[in-house]
Protein backbone atom coordinates (compact mmCIF):
# COMPACT_ATOMS: atom_id res chain seq x y z
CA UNK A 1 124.23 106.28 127.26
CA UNK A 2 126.20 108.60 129.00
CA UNK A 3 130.32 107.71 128.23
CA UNK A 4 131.75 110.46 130.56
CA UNK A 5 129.52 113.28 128.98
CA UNK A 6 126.58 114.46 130.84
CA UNK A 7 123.46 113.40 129.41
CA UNK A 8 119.76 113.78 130.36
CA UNK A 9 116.36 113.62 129.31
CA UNK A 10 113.67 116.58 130.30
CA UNK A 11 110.14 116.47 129.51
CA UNK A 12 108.03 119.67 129.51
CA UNK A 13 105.03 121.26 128.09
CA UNK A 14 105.11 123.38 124.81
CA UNK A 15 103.78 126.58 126.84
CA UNK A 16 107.29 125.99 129.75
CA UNK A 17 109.89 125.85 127.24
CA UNK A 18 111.37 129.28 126.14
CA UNK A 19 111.88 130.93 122.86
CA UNK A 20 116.18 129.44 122.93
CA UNK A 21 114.62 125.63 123.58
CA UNK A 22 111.84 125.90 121.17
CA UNK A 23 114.16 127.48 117.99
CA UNK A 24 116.68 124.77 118.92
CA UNK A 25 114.47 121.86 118.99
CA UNK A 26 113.29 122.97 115.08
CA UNK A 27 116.44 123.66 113.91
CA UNK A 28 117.80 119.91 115.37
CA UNK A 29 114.21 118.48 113.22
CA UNK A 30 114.85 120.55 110.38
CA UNK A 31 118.29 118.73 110.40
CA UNK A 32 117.20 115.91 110.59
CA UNK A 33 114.60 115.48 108.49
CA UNK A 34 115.07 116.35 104.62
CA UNK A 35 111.48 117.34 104.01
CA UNK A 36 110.65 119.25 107.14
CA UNK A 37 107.74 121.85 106.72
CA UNK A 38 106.23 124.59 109.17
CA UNK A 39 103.18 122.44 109.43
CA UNK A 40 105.27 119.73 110.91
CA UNK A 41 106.84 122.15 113.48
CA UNK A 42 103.00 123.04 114.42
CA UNK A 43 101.92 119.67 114.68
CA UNK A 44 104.81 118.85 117.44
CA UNK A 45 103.76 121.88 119.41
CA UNK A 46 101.11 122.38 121.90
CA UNK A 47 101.98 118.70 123.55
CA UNK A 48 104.73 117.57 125.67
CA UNK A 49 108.71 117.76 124.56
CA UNK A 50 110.70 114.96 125.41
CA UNK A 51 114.96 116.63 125.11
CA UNK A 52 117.84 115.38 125.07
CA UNK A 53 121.07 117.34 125.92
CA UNK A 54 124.36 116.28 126.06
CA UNK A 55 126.85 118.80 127.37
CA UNK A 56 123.75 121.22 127.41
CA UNK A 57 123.38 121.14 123.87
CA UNK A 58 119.89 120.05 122.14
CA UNK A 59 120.91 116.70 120.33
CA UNK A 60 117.33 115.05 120.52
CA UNK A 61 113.68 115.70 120.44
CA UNK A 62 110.20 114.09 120.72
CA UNK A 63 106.79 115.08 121.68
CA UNK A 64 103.21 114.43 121.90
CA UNK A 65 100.29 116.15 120.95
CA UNK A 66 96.34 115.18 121.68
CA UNK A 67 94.13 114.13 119.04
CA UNK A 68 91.29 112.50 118.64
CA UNK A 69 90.70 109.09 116.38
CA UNK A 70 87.54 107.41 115.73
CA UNK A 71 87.42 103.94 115.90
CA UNK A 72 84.45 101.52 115.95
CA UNK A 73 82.24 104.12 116.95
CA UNK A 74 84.20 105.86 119.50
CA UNK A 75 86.27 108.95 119.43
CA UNK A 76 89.38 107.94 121.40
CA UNK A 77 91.64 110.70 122.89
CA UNK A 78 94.76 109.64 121.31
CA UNK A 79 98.72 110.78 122.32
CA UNK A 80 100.14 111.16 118.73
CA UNK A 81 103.78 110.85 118.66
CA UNK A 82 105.76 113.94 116.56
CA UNK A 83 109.05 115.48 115.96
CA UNK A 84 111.41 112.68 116.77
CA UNK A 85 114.72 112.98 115.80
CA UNK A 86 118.21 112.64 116.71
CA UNK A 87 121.07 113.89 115.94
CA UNK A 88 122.65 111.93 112.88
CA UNK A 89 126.45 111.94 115.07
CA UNK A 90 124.75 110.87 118.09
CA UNK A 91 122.17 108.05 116.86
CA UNK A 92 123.04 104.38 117.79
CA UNK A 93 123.40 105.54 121.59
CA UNK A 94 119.95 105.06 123.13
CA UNK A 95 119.18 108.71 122.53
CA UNK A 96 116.02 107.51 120.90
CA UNK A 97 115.01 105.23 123.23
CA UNK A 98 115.38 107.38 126.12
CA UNK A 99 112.91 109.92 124.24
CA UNK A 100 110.31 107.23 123.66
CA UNK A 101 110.38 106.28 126.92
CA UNK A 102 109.82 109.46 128.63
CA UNK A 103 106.70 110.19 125.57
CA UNK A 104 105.41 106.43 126.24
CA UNK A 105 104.81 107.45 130.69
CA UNK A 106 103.09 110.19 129.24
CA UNK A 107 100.87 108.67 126.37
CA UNK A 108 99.88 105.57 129.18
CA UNK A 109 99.52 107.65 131.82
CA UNK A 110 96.83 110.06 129.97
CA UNK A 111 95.76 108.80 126.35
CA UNK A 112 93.21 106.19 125.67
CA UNK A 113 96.24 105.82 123.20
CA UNK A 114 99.28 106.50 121.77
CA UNK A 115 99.66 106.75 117.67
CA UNK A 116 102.10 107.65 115.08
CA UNK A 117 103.08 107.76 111.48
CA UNK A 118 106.55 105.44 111.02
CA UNK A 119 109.06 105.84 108.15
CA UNK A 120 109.96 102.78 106.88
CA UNK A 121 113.51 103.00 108.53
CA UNK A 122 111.98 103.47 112.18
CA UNK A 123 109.33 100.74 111.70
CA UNK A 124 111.40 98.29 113.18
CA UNK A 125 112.66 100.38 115.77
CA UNK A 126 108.90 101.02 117.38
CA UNK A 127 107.67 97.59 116.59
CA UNK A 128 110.71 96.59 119.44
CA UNK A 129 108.81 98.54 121.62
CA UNK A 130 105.39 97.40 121.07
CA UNK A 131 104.02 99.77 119.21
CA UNK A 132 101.24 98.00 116.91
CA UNK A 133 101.42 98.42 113.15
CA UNK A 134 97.80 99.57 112.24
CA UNK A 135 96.45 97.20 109.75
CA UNK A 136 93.23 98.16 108.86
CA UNK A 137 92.55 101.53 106.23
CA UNK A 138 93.20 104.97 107.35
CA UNK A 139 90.91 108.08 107.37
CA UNK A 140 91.03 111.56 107.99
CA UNK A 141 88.25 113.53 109.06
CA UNK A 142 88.18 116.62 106.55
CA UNK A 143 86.01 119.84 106.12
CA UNK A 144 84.33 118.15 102.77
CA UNK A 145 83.98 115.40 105.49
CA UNK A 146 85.60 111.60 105.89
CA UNK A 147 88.48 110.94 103.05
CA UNK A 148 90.86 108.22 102.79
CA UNK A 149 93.77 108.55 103.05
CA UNK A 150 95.45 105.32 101.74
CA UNK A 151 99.14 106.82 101.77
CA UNK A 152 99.29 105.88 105.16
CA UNK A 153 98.09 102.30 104.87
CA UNK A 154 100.78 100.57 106.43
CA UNK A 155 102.93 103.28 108.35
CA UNK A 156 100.13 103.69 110.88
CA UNK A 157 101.62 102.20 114.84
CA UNK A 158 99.96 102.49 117.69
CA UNK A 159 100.30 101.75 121.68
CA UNK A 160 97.25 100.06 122.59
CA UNK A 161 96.15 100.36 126.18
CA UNK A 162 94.52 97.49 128.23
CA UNK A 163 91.64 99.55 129.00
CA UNK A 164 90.52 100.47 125.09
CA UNK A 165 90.22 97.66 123.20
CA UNK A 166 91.23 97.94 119.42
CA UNK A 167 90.65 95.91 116.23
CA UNK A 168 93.98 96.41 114.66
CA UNK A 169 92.05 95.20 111.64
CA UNK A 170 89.54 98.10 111.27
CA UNK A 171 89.15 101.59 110.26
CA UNK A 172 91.03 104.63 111.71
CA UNK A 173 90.11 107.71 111.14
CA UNK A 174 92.37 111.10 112.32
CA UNK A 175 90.84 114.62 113.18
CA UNK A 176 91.71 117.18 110.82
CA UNK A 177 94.90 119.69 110.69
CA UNK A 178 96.84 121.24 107.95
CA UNK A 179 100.00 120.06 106.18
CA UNK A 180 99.53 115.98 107.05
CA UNK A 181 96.98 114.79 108.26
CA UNK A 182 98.42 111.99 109.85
């Protein structure tokens, strides 16, 4: 990954990055992403930031945020995955990878799981690293109470843990937020 420039991954909380860090990391997602809203900046705050500089400039960013998800009875504290994104010039170089990695130590070492919603282009790219495609329905937990939420039927992954078993088959429901739920 690194090819003579110097490249390394930090991790931090939300509340430990400054104002610079923070404006950089949405203006890299709002980049990156065509259809970027404010309610997708909120949802990757409050967690931990995976970055990626190269030369000190931002060219990556992950991060994960608790939640809770209800399945088969139990409400499961859940690291949900947010914000990643690359820089289009510098994809192909492990960037990604190295930002997954540093979220997935943090989602095993403190999440009954991990979960996130995968475009179809990046499907393949966390099924390589064992993330689970969710087959069973999703479900969001609204104020006018439980919904479905079929849209997301089959671009649901998660990173099952040894210690939490899950029936990949079964409902999943999400807590509630604005903008998407899940």
């Amino acid at each position: 990954m690194n090819g003579g420039t110097d490249v390394h991954v930090t991790v931090a909380h939300s509340a430990d990055l400054d104002t610079a860090t923070l404006t950089a990391a949405r203006a890299l997602l709002y980049d990156v992403f065509d259809d970027m809203t404010e309610d997708d900046w909120e949802h990757a705050l409050g967690g931990m930031h995976a970055l990626v500089h190269e030369n000190g400039q931002l060219i990556g960013h992950a991060s994960v945020v608790q939640r809770r998800l209800l399945h088969g009875g139990r409400a499961l504290r859940c690291g949900y995955v947010e914000g990643v994104g690359v820089r289009a010039d510098r994809r192909g170089r492990g960037h990604g990878a190295a930002l997954m990695d540093a979220l997935e130590r943090v989602v095993r070492g403190g999440y009954d799981l991990g979960a996130l919603g995968a475009s179809d282009t990046a499907a393949a790219f966390y099924a390589a690293r064992g993330w689970r495609l969710w087959r069973g329905r999703a479900w969001a937990l609204t104020p006018a109470g439980i919904r479905r939420t079929e849209d997301e039927d089959g671009f649901l992954y998660v990173l099952p843990s040894a210690a939490v078993p899950l029936d990949l088959d079964a409902d999943l429901t999400c807590d509630w937020r604005d903008g998407d739920v899940w």
